[in-house]
PDB file of N, CA and C in Angstrom:
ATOM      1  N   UNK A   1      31.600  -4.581 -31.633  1.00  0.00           N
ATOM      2  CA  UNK A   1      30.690  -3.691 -30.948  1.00  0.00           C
ATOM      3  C   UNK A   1      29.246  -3.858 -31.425  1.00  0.00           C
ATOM      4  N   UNK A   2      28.899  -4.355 -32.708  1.00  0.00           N
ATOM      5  CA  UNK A   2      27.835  -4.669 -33.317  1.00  0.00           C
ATOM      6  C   UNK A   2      27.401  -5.853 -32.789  1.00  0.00           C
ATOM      7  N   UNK A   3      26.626  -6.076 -31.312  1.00  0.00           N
ATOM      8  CA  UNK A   3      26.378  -7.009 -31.185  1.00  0.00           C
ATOM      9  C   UNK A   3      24.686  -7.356 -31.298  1.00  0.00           C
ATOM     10  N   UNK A   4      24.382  -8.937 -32.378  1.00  0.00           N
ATOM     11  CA  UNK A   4      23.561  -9.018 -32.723  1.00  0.00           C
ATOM     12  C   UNK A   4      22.555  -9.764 -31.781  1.00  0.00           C
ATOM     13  N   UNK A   5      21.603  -9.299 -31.391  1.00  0.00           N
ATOM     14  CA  UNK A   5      20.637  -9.745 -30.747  1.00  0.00           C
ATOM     15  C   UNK A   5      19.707 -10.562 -30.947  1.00  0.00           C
ATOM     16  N   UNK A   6      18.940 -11.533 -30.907  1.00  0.00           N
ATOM     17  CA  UNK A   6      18.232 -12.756 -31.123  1.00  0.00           C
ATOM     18  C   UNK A   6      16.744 -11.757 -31.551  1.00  0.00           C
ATOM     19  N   UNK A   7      16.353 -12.289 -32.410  1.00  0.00           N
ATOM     20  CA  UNK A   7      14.649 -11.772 -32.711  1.00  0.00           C
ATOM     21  C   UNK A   7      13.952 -12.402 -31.680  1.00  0.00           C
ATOM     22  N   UNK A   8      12.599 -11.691 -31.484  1.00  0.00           N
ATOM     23  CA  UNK A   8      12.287 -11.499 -30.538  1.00  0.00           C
ATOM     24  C   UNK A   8      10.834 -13.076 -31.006  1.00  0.00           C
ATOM     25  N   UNK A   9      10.573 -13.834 -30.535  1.00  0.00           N
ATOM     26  CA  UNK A   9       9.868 -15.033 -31.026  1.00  0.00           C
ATOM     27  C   UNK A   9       7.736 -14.440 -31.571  1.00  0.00           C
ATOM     28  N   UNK A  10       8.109 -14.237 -32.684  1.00  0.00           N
ATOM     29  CA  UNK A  10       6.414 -13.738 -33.484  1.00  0.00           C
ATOM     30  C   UNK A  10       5.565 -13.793 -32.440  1.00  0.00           C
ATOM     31  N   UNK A  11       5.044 -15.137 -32.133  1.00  0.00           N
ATOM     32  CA  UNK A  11       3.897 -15.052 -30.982  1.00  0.00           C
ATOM     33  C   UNK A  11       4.076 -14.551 -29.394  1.00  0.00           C
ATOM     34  N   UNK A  12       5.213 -14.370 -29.001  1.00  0.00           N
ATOM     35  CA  UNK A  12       5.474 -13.643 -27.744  1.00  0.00           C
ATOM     36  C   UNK A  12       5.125 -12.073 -28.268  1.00  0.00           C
ATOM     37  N   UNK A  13       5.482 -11.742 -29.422  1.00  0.00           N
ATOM     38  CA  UNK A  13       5.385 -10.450 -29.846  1.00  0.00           C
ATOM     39  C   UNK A  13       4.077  -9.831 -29.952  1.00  0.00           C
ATOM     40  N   UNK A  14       3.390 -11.153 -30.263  1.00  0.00           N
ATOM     41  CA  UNK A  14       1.763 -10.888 -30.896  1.00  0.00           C
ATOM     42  C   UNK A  14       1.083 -10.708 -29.670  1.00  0.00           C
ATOM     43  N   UNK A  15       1.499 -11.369 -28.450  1.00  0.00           N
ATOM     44  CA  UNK A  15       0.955 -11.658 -27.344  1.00  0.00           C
ATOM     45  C   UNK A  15       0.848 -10.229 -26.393  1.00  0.00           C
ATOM     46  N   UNK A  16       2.264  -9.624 -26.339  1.00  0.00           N
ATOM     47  CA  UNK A  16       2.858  -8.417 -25.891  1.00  0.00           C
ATOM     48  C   UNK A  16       1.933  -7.139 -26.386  1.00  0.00           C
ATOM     49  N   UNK A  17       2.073  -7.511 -27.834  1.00  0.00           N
ATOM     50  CA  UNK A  17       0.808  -5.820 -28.326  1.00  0.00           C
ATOM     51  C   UNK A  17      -0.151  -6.086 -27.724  1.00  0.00           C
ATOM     52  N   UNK A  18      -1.312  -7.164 -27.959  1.00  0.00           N
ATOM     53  CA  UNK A  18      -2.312  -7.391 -27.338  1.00  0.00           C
ATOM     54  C   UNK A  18      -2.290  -7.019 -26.048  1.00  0.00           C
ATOM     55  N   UNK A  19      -1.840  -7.397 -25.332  1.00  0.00           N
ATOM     56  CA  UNK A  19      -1.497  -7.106 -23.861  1.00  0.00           C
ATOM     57  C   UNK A  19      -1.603  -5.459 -23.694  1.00  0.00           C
ATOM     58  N   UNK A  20      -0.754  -4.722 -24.680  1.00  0.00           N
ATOM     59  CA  UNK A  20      -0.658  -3.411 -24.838  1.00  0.00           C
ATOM     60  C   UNK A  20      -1.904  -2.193 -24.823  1.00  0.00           C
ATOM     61  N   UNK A  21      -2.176  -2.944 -25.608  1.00  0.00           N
ATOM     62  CA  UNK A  21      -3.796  -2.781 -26.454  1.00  0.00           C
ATOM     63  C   UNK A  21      -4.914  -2.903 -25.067  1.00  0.00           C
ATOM     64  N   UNK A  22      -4.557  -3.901 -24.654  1.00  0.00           N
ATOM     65  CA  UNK A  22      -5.984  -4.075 -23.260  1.00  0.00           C
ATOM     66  C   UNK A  22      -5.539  -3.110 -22.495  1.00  0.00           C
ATOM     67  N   UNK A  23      -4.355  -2.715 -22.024  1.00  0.00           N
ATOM     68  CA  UNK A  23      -3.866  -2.365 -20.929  1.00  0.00           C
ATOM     69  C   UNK A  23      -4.118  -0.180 -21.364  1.00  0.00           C
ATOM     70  N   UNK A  24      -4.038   0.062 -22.778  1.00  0.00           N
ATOM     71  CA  UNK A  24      -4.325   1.114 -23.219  1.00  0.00           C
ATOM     72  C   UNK A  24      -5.649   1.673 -23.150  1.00  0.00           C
ATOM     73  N   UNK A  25      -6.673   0.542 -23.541  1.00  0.00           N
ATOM     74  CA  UNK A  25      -8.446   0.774 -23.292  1.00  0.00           C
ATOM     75  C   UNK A  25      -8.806   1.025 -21.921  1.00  0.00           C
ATOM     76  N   UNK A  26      -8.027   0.181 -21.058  1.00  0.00           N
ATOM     77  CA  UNK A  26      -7.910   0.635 -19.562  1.00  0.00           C
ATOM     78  C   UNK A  26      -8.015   1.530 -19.336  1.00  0.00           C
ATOM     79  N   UNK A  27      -6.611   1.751 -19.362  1.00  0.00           N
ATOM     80  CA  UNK A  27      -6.342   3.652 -18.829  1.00  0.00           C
ATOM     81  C   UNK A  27      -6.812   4.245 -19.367  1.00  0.00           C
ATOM     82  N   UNK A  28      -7.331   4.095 -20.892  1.00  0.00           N
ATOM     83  CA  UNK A  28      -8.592   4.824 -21.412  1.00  0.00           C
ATOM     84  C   UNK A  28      -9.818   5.058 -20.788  1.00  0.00           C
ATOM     85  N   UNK A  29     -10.469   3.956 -20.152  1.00  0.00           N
ATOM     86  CA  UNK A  29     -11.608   4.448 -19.528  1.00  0.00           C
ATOM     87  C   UNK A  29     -11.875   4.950 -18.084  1.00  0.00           C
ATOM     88  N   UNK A  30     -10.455   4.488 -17.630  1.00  0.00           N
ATOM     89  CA  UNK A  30      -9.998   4.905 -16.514  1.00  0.00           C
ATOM     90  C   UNK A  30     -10.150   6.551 -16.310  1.00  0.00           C
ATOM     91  N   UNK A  31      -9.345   7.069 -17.524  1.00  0.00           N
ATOM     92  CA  UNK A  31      -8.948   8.447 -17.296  1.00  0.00           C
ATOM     93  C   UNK A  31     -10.565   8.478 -17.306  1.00  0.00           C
ATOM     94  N   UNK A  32     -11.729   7.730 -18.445  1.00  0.00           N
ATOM     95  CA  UNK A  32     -12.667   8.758 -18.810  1.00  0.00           C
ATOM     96  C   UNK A  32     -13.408   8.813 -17.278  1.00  0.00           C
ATOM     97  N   UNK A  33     -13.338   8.104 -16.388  1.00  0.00           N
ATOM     98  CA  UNK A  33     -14.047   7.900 -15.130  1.00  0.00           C
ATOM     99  C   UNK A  33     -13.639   8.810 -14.055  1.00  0.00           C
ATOM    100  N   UNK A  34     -12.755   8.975 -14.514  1.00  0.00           N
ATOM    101  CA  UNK A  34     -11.573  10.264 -13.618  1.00  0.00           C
ATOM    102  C   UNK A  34     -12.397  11.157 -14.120  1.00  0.00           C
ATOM    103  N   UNK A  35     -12.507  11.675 -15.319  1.00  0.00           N
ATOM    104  CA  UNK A  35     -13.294  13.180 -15.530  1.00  0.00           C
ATOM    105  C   UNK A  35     -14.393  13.282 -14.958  1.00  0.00           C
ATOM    106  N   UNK A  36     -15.362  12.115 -15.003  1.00  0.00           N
ATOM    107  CA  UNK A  36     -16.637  12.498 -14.691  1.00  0.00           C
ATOM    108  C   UNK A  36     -16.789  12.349 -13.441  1.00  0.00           C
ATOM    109  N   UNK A  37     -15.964  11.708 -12.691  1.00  0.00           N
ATOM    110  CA  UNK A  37     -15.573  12.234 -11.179  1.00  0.00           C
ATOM    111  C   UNK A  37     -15.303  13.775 -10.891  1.00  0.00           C
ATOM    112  N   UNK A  38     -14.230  14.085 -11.434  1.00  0.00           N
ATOM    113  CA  UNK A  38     -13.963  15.939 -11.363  1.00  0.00           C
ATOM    114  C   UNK A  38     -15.073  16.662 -11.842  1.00  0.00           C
ATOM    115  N   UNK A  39     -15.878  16.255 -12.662  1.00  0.00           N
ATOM    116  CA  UNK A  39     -16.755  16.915 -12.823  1.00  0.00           C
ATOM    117  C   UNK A  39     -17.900  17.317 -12.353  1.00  0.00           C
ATOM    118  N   UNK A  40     -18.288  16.000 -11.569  1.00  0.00           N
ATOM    119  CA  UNK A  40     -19.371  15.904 -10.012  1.00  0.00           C
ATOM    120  C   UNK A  40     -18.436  15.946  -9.246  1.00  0.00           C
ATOM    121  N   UNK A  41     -17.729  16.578  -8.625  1.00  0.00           N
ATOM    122  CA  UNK A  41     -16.954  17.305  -7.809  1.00  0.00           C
ATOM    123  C   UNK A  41     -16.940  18.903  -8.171  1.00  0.00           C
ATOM    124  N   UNK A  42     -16.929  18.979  -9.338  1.00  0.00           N
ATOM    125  CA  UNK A  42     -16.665  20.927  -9.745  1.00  0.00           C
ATOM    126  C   UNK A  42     -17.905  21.260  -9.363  1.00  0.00           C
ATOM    127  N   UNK A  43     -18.929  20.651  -9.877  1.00  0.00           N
ATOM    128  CA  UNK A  43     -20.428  20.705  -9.505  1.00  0.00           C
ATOM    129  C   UNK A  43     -20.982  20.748  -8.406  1.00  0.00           C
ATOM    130  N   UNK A  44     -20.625  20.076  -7.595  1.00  0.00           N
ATOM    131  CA  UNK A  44     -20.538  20.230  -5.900  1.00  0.00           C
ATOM    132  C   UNK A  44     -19.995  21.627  -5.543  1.00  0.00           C
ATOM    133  N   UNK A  45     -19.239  21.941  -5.818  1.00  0.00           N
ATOM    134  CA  UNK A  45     -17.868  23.289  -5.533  1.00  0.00           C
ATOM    135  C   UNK A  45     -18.957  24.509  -6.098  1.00  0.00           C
ATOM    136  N   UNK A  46     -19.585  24.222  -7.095  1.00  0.00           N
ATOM    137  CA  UNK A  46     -20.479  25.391  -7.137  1.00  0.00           C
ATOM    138  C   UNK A  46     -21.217  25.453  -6.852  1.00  0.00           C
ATOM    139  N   UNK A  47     -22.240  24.288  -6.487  1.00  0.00           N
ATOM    140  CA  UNK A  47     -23.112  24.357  -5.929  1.00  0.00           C
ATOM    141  C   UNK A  47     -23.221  24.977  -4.420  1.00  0.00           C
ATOM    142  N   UNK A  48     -22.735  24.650  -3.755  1.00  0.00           N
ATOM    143  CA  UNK A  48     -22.177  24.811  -2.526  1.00  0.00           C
ATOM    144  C   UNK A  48     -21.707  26.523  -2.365  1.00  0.00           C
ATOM    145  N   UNK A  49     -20.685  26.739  -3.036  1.00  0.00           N
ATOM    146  CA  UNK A  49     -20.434  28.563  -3.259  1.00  0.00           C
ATOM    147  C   UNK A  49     -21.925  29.069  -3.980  1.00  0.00           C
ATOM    148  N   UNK A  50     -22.684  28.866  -4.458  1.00  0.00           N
ATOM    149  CA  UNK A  50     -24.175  29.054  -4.683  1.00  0.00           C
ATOM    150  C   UNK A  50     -24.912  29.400  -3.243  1.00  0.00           C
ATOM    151  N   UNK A  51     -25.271  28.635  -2.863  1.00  0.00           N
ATOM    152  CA  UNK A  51     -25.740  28.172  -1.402  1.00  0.00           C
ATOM    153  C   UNK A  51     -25.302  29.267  -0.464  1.00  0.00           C
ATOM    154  N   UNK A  52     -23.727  29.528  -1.000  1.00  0.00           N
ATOM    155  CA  UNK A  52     -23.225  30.319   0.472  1.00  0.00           C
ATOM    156  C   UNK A  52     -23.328  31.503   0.422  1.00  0.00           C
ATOM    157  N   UNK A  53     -23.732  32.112  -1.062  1.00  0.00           N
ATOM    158  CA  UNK A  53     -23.990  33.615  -1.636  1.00  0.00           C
ATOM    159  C   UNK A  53     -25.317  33.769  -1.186  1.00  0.00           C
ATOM    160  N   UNK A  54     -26.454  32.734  -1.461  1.00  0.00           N
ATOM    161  CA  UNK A  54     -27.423  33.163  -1.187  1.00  0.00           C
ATOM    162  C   UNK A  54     -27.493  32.958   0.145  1.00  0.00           C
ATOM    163  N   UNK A  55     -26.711  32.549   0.571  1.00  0.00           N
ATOM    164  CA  UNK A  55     -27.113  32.699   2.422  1.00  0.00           C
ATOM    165  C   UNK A  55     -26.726  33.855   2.801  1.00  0.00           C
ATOM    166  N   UNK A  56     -25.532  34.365   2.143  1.00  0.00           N
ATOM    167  CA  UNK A  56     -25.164  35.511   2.630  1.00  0.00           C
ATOM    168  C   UNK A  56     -26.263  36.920   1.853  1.00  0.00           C
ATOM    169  N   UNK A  57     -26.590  36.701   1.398  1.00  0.00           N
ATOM    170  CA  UNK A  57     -27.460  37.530   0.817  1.00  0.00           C
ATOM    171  C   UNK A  57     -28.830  38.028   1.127  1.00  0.00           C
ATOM    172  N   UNK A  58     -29.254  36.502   1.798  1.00  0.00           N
ATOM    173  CA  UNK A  58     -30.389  36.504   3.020  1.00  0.00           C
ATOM    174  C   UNK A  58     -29.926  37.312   4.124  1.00  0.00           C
ATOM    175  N   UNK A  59     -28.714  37.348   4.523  1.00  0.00           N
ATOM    176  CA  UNK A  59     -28.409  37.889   5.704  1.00  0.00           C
ATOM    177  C   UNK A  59     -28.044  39.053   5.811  1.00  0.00           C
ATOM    178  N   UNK A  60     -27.967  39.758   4.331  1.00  0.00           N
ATOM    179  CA  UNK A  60     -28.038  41.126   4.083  1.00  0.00           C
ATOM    180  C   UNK A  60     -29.065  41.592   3.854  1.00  0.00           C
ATOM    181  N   UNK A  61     -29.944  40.910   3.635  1.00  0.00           N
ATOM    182  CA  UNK A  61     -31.206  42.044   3.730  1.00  0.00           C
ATOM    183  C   UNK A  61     -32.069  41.559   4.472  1.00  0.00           C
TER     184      UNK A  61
END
């Protein structure tokens, strides 16, 4: 039942983290580009509900 499996060859291994590693900084800056998207988007969202208070506010008095 102990069946032994072949090691896995050093430089395929070395190759694989690396790979890991690029593919992690990615989605790292990925996500960070995602925020500052939502964030000029939230900014819009208030701006805009801004806009619509004072319109309505003009139109109350």
């Amino acid at each position: 039942m102990n069946e032994q499996y072949p090691l896995p060859d050093p430089e395929k291994v070395k190759q694989t983290v690396a790979k890991l590693r690029q593919t992690r900084l990615e989605l790292q800056e990925f996500g960070i580009e995602l925020e500052e998207i939502i964030a000029l988007l939230e900014k819009n969202i208030r701006e805009q509900r801004l806009k619509r208070i004072q319109k309505s506010k003009e139109i109350l008095s």
